[in-house]
C-alpha atoms as a PDB file:
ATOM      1  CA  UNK A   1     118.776 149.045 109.020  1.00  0.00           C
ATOM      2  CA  UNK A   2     120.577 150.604 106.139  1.00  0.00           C
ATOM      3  CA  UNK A   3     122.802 147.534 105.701  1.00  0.00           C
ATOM      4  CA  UNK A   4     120.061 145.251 105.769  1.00  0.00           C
ATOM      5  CA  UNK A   5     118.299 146.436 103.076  1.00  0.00           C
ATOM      6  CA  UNK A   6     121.494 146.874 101.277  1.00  0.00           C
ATOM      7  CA  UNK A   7     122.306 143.257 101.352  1.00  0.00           C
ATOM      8  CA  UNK A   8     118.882 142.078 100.597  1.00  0.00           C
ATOM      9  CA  UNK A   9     118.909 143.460  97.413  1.00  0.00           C
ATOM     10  CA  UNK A  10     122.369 142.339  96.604  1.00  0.00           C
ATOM     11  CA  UNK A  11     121.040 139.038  97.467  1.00  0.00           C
ATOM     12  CA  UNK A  12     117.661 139.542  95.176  1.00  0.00           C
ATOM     13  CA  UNK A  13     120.363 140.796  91.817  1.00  0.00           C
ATOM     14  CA  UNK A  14     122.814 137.680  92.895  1.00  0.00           C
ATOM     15  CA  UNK A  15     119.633 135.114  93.269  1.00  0.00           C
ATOM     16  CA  UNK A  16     116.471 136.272  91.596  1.00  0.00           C
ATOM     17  CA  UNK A  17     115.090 133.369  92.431  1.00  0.00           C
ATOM     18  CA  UNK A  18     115.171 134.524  96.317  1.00  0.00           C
ATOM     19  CA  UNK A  19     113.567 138.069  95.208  1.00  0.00           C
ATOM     20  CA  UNK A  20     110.457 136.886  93.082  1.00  0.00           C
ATOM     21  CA  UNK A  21     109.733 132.645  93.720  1.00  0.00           C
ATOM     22  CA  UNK A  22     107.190 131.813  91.451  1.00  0.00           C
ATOM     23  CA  UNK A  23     104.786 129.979  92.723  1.00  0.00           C
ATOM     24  CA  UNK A  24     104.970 126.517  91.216  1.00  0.00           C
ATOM     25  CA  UNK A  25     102.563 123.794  91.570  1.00  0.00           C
ATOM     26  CA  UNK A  26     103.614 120.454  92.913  1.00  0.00           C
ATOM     27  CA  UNK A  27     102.217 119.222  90.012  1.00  0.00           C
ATOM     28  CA  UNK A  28     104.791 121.076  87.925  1.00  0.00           C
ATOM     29  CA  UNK A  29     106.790 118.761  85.233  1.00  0.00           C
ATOM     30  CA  UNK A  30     104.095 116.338  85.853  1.00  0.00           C
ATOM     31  CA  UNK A  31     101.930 117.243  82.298  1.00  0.00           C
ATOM     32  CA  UNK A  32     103.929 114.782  80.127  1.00  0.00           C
ATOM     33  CA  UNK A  33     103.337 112.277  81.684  1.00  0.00           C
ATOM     34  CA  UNK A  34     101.171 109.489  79.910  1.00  0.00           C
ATOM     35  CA  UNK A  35      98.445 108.893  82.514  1.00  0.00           C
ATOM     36  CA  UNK A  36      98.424 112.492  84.291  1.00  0.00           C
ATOM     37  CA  UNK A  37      97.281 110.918  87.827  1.00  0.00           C
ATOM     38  CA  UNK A  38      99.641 108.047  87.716  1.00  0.00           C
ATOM     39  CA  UNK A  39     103.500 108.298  88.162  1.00  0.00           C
ATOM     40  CA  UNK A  40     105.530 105.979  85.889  1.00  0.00           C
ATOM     41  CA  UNK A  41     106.597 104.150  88.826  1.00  0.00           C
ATOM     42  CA  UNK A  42     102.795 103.697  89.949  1.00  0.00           C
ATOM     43  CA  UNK A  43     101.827 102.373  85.683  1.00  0.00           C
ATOM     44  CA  UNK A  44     104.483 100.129  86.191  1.00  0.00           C
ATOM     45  CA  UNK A  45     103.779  98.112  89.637  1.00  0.00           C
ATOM     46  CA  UNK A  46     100.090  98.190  88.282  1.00  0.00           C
ATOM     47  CA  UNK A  47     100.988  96.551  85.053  1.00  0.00           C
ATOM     48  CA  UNK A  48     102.987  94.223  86.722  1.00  0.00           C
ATOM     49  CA  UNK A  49     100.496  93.243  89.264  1.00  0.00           C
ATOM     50  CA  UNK A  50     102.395  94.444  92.151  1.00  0.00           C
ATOM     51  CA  UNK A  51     101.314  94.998  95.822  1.00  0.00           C
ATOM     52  CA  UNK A  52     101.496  98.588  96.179  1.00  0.00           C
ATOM     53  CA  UNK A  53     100.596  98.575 100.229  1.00  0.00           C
ATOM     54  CA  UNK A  54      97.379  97.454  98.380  1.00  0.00           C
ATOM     55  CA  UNK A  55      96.894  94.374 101.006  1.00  0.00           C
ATOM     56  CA  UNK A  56      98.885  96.765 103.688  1.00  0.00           C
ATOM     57  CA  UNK A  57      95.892  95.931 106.286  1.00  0.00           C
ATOM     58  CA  UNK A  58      96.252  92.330 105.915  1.00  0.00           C
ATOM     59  CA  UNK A  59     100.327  92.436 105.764  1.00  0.00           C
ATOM     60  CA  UNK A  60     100.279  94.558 109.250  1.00  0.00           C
ATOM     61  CA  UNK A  61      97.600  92.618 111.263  1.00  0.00           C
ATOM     62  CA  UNK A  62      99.120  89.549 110.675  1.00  0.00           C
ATOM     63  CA  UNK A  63      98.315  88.241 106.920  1.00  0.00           C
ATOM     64  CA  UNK A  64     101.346  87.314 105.268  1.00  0.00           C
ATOM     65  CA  UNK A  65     101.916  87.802 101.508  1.00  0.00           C
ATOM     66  CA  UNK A  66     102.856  85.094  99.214  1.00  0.00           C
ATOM     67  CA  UNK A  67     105.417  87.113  97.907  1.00  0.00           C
ATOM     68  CA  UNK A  68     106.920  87.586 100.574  1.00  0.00           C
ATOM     69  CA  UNK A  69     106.699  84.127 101.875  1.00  0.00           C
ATOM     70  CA  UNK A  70     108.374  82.995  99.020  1.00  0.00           C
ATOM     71  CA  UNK A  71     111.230  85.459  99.563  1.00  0.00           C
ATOM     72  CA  UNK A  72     111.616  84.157 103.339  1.00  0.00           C
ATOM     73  CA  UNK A  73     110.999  80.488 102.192  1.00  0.00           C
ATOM     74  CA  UNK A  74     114.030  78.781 103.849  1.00  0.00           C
ATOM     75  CA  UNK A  75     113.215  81.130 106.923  1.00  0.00           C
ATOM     76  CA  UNK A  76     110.001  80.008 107.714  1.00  0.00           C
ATOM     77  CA  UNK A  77     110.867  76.390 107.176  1.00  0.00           C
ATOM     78  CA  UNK A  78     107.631  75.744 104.588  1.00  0.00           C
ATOM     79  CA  UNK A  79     107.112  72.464 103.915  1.00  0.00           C
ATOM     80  CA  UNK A  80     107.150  71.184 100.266  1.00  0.00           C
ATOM     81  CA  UNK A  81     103.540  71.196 100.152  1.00  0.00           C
ATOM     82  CA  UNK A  82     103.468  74.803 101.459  1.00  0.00           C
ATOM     83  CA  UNK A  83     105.816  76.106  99.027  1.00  0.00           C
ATOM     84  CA  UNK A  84     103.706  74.636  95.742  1.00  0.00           C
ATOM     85  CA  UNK A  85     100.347  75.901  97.405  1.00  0.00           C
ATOM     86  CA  UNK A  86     102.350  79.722  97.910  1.00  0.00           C
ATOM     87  CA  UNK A  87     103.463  79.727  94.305  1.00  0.00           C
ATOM     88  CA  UNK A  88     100.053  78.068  92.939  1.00  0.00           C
ATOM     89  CA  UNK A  89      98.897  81.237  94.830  1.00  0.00           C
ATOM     90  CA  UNK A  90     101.635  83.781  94.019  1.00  0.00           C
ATOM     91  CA  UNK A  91     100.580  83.078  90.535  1.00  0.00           C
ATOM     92  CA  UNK A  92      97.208  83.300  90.522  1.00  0.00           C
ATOM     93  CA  UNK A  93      97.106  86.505  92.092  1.00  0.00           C
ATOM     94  CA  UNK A  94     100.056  88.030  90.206  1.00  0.00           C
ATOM     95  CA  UNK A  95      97.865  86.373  87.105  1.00  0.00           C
ATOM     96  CA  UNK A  96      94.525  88.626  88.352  1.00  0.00           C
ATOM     97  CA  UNK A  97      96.156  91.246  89.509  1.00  0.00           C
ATOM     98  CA  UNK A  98      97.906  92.176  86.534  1.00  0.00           C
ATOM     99  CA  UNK A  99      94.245  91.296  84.282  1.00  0.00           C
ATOM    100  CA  UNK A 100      93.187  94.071  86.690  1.00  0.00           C
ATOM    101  CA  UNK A 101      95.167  96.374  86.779  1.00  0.00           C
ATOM    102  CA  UNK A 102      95.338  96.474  83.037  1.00  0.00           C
ATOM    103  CA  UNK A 103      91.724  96.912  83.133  1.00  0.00           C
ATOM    104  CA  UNK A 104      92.637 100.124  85.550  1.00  0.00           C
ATOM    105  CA  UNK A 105      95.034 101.125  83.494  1.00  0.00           C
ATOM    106  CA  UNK A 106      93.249 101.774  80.470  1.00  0.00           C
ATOM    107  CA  UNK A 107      90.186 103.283  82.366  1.00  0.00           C
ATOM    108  CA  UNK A 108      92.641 105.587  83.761  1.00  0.00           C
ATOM    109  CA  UNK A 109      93.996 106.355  80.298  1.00  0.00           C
ATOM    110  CA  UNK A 110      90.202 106.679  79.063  1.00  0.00           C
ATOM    111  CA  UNK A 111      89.649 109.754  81.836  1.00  0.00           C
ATOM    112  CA  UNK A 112      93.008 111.301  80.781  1.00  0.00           C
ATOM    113  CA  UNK A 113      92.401 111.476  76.974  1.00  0.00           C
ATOM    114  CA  UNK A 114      88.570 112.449  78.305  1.00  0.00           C
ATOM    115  CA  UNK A 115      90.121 115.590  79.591  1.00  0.00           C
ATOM    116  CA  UNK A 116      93.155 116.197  77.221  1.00  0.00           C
ATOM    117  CA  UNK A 117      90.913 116.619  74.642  1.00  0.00           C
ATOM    118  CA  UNK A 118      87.996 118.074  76.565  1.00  0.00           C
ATOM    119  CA  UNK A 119      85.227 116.414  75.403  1.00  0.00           C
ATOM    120  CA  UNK A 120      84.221 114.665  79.207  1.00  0.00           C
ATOM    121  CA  UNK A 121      81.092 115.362  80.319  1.00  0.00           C
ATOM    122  CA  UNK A 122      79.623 115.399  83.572  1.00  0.00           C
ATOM    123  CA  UNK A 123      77.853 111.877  82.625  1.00  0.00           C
ATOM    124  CA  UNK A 124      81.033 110.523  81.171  1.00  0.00           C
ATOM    125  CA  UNK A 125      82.988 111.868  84.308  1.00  0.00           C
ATOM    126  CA  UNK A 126      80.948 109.631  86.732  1.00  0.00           C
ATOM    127  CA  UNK A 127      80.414 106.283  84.519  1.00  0.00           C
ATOM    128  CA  UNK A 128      84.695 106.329  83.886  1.00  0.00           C
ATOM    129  CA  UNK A 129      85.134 107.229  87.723  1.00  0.00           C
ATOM    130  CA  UNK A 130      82.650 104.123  88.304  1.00  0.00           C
ATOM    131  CA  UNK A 131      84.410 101.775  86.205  1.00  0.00           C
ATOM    132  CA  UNK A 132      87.894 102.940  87.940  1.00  0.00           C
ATOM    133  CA  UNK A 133      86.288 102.130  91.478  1.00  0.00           C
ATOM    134  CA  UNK A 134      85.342  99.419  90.508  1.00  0.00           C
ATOM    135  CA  UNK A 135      88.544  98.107  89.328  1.00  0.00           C
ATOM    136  CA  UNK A 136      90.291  99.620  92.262  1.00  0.00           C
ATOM    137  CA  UNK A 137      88.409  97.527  94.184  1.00  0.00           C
ATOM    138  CA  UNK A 138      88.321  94.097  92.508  1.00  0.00           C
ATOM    139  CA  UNK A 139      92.701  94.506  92.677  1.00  0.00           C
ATOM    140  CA  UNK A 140      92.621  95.298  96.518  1.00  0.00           C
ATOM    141  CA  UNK A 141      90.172  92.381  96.746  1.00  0.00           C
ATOM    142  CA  UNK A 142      92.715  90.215  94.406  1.00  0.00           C
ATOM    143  CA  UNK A 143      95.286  90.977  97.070  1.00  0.00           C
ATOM    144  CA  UNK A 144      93.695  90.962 100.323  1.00  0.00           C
ATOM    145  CA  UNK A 145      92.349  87.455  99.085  1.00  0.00           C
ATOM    146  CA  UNK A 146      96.185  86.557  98.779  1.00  0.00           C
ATOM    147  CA  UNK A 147      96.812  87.177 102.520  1.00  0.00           C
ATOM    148  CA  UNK A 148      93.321  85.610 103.163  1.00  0.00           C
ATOM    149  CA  UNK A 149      94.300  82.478 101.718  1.00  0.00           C
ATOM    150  CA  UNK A 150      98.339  82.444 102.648  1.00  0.00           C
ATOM    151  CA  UNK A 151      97.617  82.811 106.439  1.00  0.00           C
ATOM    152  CA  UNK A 152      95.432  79.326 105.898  1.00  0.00           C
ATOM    153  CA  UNK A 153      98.568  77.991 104.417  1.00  0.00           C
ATOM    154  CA  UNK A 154     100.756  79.064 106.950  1.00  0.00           C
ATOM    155  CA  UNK A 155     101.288  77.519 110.859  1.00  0.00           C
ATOM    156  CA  UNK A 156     100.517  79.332 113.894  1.00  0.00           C
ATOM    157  CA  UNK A 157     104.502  79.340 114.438  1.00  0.00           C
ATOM    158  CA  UNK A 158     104.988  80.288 110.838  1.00  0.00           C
ATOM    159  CA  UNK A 159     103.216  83.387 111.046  1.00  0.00           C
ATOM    160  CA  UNK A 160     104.438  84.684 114.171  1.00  0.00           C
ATOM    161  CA  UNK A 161     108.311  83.990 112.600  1.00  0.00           C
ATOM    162  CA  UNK A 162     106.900  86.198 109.454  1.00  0.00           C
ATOM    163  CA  UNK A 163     105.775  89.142 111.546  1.00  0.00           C
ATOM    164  CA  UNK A 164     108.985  88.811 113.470  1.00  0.00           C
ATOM    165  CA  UNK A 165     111.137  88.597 110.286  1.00  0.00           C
ATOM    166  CA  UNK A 166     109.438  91.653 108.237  1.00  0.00           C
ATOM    167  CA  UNK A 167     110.577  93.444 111.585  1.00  0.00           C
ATOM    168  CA  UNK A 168     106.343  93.987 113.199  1.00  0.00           C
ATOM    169  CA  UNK A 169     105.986  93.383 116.886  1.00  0.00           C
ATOM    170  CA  UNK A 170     103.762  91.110 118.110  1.00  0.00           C
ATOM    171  CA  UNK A 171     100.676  93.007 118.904  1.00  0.00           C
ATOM    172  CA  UNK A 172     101.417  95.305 115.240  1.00  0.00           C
ATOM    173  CA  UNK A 173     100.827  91.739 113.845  1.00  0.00           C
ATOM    174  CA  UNK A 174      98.093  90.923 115.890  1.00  0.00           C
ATOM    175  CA  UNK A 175     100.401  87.447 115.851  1.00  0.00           C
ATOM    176  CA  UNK A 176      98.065  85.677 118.042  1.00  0.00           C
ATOM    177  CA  UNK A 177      95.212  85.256 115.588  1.00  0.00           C
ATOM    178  CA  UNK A 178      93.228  82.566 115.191  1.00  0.00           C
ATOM    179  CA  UNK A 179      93.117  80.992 111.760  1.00  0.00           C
ATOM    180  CA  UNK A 180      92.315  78.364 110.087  1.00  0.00           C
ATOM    181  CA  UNK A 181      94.860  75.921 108.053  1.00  0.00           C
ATOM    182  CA  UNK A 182      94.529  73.556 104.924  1.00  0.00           C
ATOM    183  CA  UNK A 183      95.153  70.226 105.927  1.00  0.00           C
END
């Protein structure tokens, strides 16, 4: 028992750490940031008008992205006219989303300055957490639309060859969907 207790404080002078761990918040390091709730990596696919697993319920129930049917182009065999209406669509929801999310963005950065320099107010709290929903919203909507719209595009065969391609089984995909295609 002696020896035990020897070595554990040998151990706490060698690695104070091990004696006394503070207990740090996960949040730690996380106060410079420019929007406080957003990583840099989450301001950036925002401001680009990225996916984020935004459309994830689409993309996993058998919705394909645009942006990802442009990536497997040759793959799925898309006819020219396919491949114009993806990019006409591509675009216009990369074109929204980002209008969007730049809206978010500065909402966001509205809340953070609310609180940096304490002046929010229990009114001001739940009008800028309105606006955010809001805009939350409107860019899942921009990108749910995208799958909406991209499974019209798309064949039967087409879609199944997707889901099999991004690596989803068949009932993950829910492959055998009925949908409806532009002519």
């Amino acid at each position: 028992m002696k020896r035990i207790v020897v070595i554990l404080y040998c151990a706490g002078a060698v690695f104070p750490s091990l004696a006394a761990a503070p207990n740090l918040s996960s949040y730690a390091g996380q106060e410079s940031r420019e929007i406080k709730a957003l990583s840099p990596e989450e301001v950036n696919g925002i401001s680009a008008g990225k996916g984020m697993g935004l459309a994830k319920t689409a993309e996993l129930n058998g919705y394909p992205g645009p942006a990802h049917v442009l990536e497997l182009s040759s793959e799925l065999k898309l006819s020219e006219q396919q491949r114009r209406q993806t990019e006409v669509l591509f675009r216009s929801m990369q074109r929204d989303a980002v209008d969007v999310g730049n809206a978010l963005l500065a909402e966001e950065r509205t809340l953070d300055q609310a609180f940096a320099v304490r002046t929010i107010t229990p009114q001001s709290l739940q009008t800028t957490l309105a606006r955010i929903g809001q805009l939350q919203s409107r860019l899942r909507v921009v990108h749910l639309e995208a799958h909406l719209e991209q499974d019209r595009i798309l064949t039967p065969q087409q879609n199944a060859e997707y889901a099999r391609l991004r690596g989803y089984d068949a009932q993950g995909a829910n492959a055998e969907h009925t949908h409806q295609h532009l002519k």
